[in-house]
Protein backbone atom coordinates (compact mmCIF):
# COMPACT_ATOMS: atom_id res chain seq x y z
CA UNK A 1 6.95 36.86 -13.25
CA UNK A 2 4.76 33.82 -13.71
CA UNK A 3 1.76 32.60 -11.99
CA UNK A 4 0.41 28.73 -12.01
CA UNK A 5 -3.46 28.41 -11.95
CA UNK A 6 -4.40 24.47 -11.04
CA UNK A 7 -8.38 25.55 -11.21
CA UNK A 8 -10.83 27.99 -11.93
CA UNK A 9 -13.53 26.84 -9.68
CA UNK A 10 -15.57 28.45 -7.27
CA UNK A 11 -15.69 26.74 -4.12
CA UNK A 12 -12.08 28.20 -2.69
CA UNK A 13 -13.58 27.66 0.30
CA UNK A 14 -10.68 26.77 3.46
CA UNK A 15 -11.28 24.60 6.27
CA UNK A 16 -11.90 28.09 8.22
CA UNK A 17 -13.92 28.77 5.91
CA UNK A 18 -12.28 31.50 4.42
CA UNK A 19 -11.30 32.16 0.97
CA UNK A 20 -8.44 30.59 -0.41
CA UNK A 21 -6.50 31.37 -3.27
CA UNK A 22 -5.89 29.01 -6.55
CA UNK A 23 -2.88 30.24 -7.73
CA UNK A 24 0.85 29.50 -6.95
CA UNK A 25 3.42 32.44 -7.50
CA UNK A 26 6.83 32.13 -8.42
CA UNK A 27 7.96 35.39 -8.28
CA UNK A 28 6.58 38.89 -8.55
CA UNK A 29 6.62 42.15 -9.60
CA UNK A 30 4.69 45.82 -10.64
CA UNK A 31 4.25 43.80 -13.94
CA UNK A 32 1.12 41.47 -14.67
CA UNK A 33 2.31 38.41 -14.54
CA UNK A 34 2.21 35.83 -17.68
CA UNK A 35 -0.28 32.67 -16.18
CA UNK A 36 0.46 29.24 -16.70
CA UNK A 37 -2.60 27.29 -17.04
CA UNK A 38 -4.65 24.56 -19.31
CA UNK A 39 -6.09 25.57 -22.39
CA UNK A 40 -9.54 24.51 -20.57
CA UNK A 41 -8.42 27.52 -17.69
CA UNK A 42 -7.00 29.16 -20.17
CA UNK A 43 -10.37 29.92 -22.40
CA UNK A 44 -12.28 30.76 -19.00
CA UNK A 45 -10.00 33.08 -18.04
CA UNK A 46 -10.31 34.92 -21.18
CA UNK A 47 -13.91 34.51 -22.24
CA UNK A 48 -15.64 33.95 -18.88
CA UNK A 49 -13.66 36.54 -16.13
CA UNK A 50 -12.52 39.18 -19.30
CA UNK A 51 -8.21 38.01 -18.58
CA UNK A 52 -6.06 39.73 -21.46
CA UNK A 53 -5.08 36.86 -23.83
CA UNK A 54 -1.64 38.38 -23.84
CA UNK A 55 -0.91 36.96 -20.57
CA UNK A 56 -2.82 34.06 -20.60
CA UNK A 57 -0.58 30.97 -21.88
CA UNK A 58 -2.74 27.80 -22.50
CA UNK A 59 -0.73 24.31 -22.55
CA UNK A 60 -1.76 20.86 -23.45
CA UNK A 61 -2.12 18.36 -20.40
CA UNK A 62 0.52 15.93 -20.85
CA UNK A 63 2.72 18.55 -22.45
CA UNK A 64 5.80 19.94 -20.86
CA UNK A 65 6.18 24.01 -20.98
CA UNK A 66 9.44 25.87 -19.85
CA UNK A 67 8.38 28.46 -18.24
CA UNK A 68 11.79 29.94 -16.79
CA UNK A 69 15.24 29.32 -18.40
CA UNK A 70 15.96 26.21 -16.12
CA UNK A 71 12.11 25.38 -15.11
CA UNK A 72 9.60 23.27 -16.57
CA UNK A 73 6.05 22.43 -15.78
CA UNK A 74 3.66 19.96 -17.21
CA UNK A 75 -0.24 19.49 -15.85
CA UNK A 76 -2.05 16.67 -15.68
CA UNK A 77 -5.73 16.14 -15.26
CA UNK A 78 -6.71 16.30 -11.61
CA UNK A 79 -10.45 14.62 -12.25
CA UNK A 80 -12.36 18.05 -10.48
CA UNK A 81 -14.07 20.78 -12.40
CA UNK A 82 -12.54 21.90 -15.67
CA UNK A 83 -9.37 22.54 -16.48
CA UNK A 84 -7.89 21.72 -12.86
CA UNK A 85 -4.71 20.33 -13.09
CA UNK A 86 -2.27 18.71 -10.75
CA UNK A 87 1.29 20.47 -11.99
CA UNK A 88 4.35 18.56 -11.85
CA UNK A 89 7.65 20.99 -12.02
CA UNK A 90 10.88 20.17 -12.92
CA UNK A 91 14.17 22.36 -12.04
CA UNK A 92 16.21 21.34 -15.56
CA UNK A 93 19.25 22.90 -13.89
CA UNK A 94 19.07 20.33 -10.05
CA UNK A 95 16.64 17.57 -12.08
CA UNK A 96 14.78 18.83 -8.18
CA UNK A 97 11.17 18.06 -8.67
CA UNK A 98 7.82 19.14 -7.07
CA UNK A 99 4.21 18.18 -7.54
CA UNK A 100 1.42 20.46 -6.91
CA UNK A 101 -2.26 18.76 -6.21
CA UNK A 102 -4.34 21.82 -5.89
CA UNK A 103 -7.84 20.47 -5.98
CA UNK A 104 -7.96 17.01 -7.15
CA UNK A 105 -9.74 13.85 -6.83
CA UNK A 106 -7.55 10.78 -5.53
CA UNK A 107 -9.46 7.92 -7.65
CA UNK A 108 -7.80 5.92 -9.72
CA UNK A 109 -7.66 7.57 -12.84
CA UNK A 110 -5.70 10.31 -11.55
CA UNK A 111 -3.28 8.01 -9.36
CA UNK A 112 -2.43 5.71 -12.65
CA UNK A 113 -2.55 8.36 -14.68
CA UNK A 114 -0.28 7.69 -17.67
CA UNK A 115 1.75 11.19 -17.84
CA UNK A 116 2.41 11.10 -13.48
CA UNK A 117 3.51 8.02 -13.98
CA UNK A 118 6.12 8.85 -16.89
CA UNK A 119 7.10 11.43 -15.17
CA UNK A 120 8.14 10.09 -11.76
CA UNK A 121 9.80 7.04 -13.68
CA UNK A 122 11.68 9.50 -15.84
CA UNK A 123 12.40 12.91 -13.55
CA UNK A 124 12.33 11.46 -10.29
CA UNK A 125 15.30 9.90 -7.61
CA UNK A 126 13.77 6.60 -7.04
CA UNK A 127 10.32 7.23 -8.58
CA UNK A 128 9.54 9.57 -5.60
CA UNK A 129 8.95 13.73 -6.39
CA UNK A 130 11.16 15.65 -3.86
CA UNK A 131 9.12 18.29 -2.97
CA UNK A 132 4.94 17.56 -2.76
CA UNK A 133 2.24 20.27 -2.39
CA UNK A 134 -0.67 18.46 -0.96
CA UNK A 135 -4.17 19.91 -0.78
CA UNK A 136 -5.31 17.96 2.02
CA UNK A 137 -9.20 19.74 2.59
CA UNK A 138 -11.06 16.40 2.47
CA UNK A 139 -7.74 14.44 4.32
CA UNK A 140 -9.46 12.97 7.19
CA UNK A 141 -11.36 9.45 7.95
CA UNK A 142 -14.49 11.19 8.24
CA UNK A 143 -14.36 12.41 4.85
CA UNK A 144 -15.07 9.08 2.80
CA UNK A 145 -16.70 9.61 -0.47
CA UNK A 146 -17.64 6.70 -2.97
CA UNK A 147 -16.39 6.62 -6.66
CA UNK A 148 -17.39 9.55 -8.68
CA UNK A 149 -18.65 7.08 -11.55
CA UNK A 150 -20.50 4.88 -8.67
CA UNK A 151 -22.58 8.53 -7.88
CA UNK A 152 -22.86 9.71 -11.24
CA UNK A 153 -24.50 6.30 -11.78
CA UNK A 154 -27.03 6.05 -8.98
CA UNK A 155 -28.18 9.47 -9.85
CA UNK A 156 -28.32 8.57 -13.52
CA UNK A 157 -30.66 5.94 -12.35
CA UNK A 158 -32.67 7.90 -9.88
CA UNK A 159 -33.16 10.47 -12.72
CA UNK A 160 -34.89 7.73 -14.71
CA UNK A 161 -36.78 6.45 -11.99
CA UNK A 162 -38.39 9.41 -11.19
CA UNK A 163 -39.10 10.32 -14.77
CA UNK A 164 -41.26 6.82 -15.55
CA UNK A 165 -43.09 7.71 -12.32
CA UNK A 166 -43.36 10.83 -12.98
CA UNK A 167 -43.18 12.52 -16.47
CA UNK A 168 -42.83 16.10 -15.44
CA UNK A 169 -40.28 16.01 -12.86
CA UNK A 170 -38.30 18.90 -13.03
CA UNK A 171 -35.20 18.12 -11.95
CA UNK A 172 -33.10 21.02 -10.42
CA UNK A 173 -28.94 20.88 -9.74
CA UNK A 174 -27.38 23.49 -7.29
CA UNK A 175 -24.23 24.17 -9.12
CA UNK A 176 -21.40 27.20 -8.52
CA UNK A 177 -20.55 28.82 -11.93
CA UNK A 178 -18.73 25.59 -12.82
CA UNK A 179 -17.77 22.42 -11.50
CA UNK A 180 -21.08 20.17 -11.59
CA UNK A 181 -21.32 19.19 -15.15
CA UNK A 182 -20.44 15.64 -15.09
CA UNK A 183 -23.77 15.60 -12.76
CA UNK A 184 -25.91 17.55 -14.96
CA UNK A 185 -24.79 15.52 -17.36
CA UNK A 186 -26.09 12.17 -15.74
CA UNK A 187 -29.45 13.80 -14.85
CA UNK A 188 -30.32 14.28 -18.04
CA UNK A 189 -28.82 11.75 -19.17
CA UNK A 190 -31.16 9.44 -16.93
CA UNK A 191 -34.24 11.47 -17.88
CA UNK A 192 -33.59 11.93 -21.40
CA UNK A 193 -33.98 15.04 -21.76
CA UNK A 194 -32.05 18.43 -21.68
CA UNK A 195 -30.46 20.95 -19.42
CA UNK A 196 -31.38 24.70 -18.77
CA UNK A 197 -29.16 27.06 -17.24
C-alpha cells in the first residue's frame, strides 16, 4: 500500500481544466497508505496540510528507497515548485524500469542531470527506460517558454529599474500557496529589499 507524490503544488489544473491528481498508486487498500515523497514534500505534507508523520516517508533526491520487496524508486529534482520530483523506478526482480515526469521543467539542468543520467547508464537496456510516464500539459509548439534563469533575470532587472525610478514601488507577485519563490526571490532581489506574505 504505497503512494508516490512527485509535487505538492497547487496548480493541478488539466488541459480540461479540471483537477488532476499528483499522486501515483501502486496498490490499495482500507489502510492509509505509507507515501513516498522528498523530504521537501515530505515536511509540507506534515507541517503545512496536518499528514500523520507515521505515513509520511521523506527520501533524499539522488537516493534510492525500496519501497516493495523487489521495487525501488529514487527522485530526482524536476526544476518546478518544491519538492517535485521526477521518480525513476526500478523492478530489482525484471531490472524493468519506468520514469515518472509529473510536473517538471525540460531545461537543461534537469535533462543532464547527474543522478538520470547514472541511472539510465546503469539500470537501463541500452540507456533507454522501458516504460515513460510523460506529463505532456505544456507539449505543444505553441507553448514555447524562454529559460527560467533568462526570466528570473529580466525581472530581476525590471525590479531594479523601477525601484531607481521610483523608490516606493510596491511590487506585488500573484503566487498559489507555493510554487513562485524563485520569482519572489528575484524581485526582491532586484529591489533590494524584502518580501511580505
Amino acid at each position: 500500500n504505497k503512494i508516490y507524490l512527485q509535487a505538492k503544488d497547487d496548480d493541478g489544473e488539466g488541459d480540461d481544466g479540471e483537477e488532476t491528481p499528483k499522486t501515483t498508486s501502486v496498490s490499495s487498500s482500507s489502510r492509509a497508505p505509507l507515501i513516498y515523497c522528498t523530504t521537501i514534500t515530505a515536511r509540507l505534507l506534515v507541517h503545512v496540510l496536518g499528514v500523520n508523520a507515521r505515513w509520511v516517508r521523506g527520501v533524499e533526491l539522488g537516493v534510492a528507497a525500496r519501497v516493495l520487496d523487489d521495487v525501488e524508486v529514487t527522485f530526482i529534482d524536476a526544476n518546478h515548485c518544491p519538492g517535485a520530483a521526477i521518480v525513476f523506478m526500478r523492478r530489482l526482480d525484471t531490472s524493468a524500469t519506468l520514469l515518472h515526469t509529473g510536473d517538471f521543467r525540460a531545461a537543461r539542468c534537469v535533462r543532464e542531470d547527474e543522478t538520470l543520467k547514472r541511472l539510465t547508464r546503469e539500470a537501463c537496456v541500452d540507456g533507454c527506460v522501458d516504460e515513460l510516464m510523460l506529463d505532456t500539459t505544456y507539449c505543444d509548439n505553441k507553448w514555447t517558454f524562454p529559460d527560467q534563469a533568462v526570466v528570473l533575470d529580466k525581472m530581476r532587472t525590471i525590479a531594479a529599474r523601477e525601484i531607481k525610478r521610483e523608490p516606493r514601488t510596491l511590487f506585488l507577485c500573484g503566487s498559489y500557496s507555493i510554487g513562485k519563490e524563485r520569482a519572489i526571490r528575484a524581485v526582491c532581489q532586484g529591489a533590494g529589499s524584502r518580501a511580505s506574505v
